[in-house]
C-alpha atoms as a PDB file:
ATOM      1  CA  UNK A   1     -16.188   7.658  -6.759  1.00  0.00           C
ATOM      2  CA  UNK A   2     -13.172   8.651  -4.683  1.00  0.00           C
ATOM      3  CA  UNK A   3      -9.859   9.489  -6.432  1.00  0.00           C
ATOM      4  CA  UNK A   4      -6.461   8.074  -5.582  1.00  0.00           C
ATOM      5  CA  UNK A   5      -3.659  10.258  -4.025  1.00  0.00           C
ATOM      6  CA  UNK A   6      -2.533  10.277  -7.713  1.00  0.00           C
ATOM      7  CA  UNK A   7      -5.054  11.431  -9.420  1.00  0.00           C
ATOM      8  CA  UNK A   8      -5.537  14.402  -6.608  1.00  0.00           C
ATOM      9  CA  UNK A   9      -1.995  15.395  -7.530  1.00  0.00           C
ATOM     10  CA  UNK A  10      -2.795  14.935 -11.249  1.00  0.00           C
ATOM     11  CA  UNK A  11      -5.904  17.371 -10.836  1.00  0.00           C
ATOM     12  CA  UNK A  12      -4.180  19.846  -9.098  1.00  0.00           C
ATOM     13  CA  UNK A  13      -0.520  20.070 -11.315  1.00  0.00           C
ATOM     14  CA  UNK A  14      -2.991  20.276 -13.866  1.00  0.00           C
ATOM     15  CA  UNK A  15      -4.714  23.223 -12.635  1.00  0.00           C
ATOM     16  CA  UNK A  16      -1.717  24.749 -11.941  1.00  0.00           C
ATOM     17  CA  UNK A  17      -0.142  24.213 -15.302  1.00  0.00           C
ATOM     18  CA  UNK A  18      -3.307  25.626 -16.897  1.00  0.00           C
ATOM     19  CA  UNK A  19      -4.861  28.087 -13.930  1.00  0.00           C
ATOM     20  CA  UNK A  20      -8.500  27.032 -15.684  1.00  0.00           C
ATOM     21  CA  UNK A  21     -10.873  24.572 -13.901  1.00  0.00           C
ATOM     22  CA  UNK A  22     -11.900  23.533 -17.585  1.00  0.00           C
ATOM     23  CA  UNK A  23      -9.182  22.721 -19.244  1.00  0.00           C
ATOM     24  CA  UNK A  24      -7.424  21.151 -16.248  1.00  0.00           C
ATOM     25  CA  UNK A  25     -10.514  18.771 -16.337  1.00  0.00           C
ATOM     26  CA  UNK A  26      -9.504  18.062 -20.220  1.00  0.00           C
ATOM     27  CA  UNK A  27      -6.531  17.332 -19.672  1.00  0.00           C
ATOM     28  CA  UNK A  28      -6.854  15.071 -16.701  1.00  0.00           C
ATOM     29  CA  UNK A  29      -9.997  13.323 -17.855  1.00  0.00           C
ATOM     30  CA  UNK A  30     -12.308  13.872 -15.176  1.00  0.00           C
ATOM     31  CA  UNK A  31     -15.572  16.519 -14.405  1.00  0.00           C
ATOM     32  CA  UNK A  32     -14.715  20.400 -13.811  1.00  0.00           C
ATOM     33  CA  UNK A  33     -16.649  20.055 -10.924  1.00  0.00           C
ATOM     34  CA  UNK A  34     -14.198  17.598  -9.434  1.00  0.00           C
ATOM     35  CA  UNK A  35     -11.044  19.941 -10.501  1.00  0.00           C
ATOM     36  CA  UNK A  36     -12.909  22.976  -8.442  1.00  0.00           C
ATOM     37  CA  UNK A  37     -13.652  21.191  -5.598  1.00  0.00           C
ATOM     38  CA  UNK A  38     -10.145  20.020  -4.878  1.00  0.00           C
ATOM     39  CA  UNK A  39      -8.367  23.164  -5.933  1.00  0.00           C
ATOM     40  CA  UNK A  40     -10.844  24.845  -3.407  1.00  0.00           C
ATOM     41  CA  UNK A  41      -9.899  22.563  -0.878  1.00  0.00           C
ATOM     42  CA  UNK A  42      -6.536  23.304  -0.923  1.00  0.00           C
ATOM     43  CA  UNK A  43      -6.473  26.640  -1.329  1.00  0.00           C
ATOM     44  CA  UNK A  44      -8.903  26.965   1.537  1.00  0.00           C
ATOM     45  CA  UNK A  45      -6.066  26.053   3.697  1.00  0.00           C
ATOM     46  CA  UNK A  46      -7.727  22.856   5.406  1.00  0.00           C
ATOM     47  CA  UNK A  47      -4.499  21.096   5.229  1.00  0.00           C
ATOM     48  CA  UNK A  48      -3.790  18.548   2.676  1.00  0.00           C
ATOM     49  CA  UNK A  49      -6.022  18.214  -0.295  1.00  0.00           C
ATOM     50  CA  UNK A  50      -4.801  14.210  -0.199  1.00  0.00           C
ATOM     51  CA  UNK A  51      -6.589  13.802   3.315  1.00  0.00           C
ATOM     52  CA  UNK A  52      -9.948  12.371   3.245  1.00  0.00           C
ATOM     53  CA  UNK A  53     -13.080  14.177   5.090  1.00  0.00           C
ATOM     54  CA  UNK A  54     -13.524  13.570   8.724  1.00  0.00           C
ATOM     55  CA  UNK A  55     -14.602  10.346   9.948  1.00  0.00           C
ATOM     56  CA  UNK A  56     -17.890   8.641  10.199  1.00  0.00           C
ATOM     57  CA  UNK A  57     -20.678  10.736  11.309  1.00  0.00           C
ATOM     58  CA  UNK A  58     -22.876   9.876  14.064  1.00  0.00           C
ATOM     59  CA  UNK A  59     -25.698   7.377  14.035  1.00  0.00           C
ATOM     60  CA  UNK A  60     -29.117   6.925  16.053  1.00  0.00           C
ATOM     61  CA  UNK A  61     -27.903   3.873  17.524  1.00  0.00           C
ATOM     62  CA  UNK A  62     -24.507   5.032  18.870  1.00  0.00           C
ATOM     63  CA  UNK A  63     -26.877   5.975  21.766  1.00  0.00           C
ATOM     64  CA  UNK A  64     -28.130   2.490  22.087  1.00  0.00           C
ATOM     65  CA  UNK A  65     -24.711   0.617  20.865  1.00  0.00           C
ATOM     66  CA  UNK A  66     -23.959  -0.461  24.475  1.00  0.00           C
ATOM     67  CA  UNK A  67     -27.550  -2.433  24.310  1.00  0.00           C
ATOM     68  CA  UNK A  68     -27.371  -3.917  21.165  1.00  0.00           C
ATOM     69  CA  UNK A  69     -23.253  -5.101  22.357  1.00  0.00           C
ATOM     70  CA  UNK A  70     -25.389  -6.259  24.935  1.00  0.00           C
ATOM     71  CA  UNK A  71     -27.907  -8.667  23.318  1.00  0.00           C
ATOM     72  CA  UNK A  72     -25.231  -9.928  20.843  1.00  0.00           C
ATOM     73  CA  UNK A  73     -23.241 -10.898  24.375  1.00  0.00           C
ATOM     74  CA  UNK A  74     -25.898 -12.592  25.852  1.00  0.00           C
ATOM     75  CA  UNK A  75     -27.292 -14.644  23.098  1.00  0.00           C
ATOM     76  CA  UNK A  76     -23.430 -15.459  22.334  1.00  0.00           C
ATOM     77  CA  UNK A  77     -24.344 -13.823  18.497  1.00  0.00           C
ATOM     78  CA  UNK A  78     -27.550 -15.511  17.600  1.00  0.00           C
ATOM     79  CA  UNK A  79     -29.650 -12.882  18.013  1.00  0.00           C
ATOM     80  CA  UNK A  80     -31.399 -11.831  15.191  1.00  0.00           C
ATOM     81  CA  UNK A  81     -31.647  -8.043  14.163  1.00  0.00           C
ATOM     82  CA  UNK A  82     -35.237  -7.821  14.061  1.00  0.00           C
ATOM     83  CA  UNK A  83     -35.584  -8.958  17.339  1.00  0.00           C
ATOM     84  CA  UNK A  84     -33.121  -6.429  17.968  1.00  0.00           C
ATOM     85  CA  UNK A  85     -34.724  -3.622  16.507  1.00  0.00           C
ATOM     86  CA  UNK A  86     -37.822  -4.549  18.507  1.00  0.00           C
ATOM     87  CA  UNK A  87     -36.059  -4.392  21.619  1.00  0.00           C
ATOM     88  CA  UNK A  88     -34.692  -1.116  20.645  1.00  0.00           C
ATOM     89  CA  UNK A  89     -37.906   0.665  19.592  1.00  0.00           C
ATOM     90  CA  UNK A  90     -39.269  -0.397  22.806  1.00  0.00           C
ATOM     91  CA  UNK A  91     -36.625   1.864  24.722  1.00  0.00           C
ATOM     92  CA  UNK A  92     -37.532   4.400  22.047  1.00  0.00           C
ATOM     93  CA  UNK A  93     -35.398   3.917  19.316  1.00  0.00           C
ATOM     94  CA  UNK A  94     -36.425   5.853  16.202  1.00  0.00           C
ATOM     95  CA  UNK A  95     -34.443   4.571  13.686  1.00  0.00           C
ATOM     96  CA  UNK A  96     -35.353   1.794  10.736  1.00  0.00           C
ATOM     97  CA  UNK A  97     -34.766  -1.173  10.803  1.00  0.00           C
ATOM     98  CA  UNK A  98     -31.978  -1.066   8.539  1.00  0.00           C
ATOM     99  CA  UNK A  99     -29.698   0.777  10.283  1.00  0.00           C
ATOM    100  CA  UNK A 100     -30.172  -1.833  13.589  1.00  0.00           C
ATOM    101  CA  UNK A 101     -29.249  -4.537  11.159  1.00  0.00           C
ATOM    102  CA  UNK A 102     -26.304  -2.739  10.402  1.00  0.00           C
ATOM    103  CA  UNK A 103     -25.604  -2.136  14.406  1.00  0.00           C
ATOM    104  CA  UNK A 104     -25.720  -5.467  14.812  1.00  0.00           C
ATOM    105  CA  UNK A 105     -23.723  -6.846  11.727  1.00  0.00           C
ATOM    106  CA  UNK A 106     -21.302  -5.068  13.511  1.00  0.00           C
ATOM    107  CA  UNK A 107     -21.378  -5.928  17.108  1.00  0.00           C
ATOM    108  CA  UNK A 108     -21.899  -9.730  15.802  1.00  0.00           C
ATOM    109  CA  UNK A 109     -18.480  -9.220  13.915  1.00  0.00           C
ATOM    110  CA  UNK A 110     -17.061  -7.507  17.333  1.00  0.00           C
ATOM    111  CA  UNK A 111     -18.175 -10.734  19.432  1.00  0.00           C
ATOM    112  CA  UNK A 112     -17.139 -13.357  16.700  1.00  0.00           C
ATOM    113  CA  UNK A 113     -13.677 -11.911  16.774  1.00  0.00           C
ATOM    114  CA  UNK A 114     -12.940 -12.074  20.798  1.00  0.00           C
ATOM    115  CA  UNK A 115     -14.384 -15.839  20.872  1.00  0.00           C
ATOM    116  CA  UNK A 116     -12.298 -17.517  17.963  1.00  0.00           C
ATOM    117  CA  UNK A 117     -11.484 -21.378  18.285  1.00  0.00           C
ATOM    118  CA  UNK A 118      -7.952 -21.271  18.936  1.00  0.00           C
ATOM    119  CA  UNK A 119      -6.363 -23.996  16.857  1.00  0.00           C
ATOM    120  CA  UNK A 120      -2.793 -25.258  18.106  1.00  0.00           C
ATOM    121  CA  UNK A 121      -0.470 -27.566  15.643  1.00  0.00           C
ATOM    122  CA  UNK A 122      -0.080 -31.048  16.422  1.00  0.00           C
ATOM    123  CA  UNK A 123       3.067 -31.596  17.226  1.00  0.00           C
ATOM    124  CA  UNK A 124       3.898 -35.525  17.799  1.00  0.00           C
ATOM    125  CA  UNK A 125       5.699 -36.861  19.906  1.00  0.00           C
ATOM    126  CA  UNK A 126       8.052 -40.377  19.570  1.00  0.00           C
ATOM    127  CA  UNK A 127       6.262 -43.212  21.143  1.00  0.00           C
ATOM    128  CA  UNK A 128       2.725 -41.726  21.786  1.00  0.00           C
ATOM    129  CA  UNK A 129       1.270 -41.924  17.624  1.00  0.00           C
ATOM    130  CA  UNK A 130       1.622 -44.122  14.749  1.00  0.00           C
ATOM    131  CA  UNK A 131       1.116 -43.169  11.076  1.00  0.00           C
ATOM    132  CA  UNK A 132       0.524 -45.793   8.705  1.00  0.00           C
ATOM    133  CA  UNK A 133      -0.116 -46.701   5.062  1.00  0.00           C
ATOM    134  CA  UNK A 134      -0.885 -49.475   2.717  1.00  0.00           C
ATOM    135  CA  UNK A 135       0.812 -49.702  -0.755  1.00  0.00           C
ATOM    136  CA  UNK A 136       1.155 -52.150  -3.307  1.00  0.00           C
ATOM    137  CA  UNK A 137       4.028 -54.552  -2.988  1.00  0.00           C
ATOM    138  CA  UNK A 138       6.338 -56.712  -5.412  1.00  0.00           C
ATOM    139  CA  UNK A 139       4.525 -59.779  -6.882  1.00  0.00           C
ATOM    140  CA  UNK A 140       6.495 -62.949  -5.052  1.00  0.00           C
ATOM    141  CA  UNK A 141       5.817 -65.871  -7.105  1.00  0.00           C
ATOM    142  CA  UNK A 142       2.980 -64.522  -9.158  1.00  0.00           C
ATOM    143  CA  UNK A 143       0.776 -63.434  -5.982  1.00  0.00           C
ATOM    144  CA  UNK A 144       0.091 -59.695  -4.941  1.00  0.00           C
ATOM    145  CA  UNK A 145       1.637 -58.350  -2.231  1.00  0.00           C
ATOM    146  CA  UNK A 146       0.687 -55.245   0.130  1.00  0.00           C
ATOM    147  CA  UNK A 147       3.157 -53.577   1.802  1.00  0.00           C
ATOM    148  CA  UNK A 148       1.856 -52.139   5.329  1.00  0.00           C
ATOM    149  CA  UNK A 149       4.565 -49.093   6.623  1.00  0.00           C
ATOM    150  CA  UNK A 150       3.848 -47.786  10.153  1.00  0.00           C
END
């Protein structure tokens, strides 16, 4: 489980109050382990011990990204991911099936969100629409009445 920016900072003013990796972890509330590993971190000099590790690594697909983009395009994102994935390992794809579906959660996702119905308010205009509604009117000499607005 990650830690907030907050608890880093608690971690490592607790360190330095206490220059111990063990009780800095008893006081903060968390493994020693943890404690060591961002004290090491910043004293290693990579920069801020608040900033995350490097982005995501690469993939298998990356390399075949462009076709599965490609197949999602075509079948205007009905394609399923098995079908995918045998498409893929065809063109020598070594990776499980899995990881496709996850390839093409994603370009699905990608596509969905470039075609989007576009929905515009309705915005009447005098003389071209007419609401209307039925209520109950005043009784007029012991009959119902409806009243009909437009």
């Amino acid at each position: 489980m990650t830690k907030s920016d907050r608890e880093i900072m608690e971690i490592l003013e607790s360190y330095d109050l206490t220059r111990c990796v063990y009780s800095a972890a008893q006081l903060v509330g968390c493994d020693p382990k943890t404690v060591k590993r961002y004290v090491a971190r910043r004293d290693a000099g990579g920069g801020d011990p608040l900033v995350r590790a490097a982005g995501p690594r690469p993939k298998l697909v990356d390399a075949f990204m462009s076709k599965v983009e490609e197949l999602v395009d075509t079948s205007r994102g009905r394609i399923r991911a098995d079908k995918v994935h045998e498409r893929l390992v065809a063109m020598g794809y070594r990776g499980t099936e899995r990881t496709t579906r996850r390839a093409v959660r994603t370009a699905k996702l990608a596509w969905r969100a470039g075609h989007r119905r576009t929905y515009r308010p309705w915005v009447p205009e005098p003389g071209l629409w007419l609401q209307f509604d039925w209520g109950d009117g005043p009784r007029i000499g012991g009959r119902k009445t409806y009243l009909f607005c437009a």
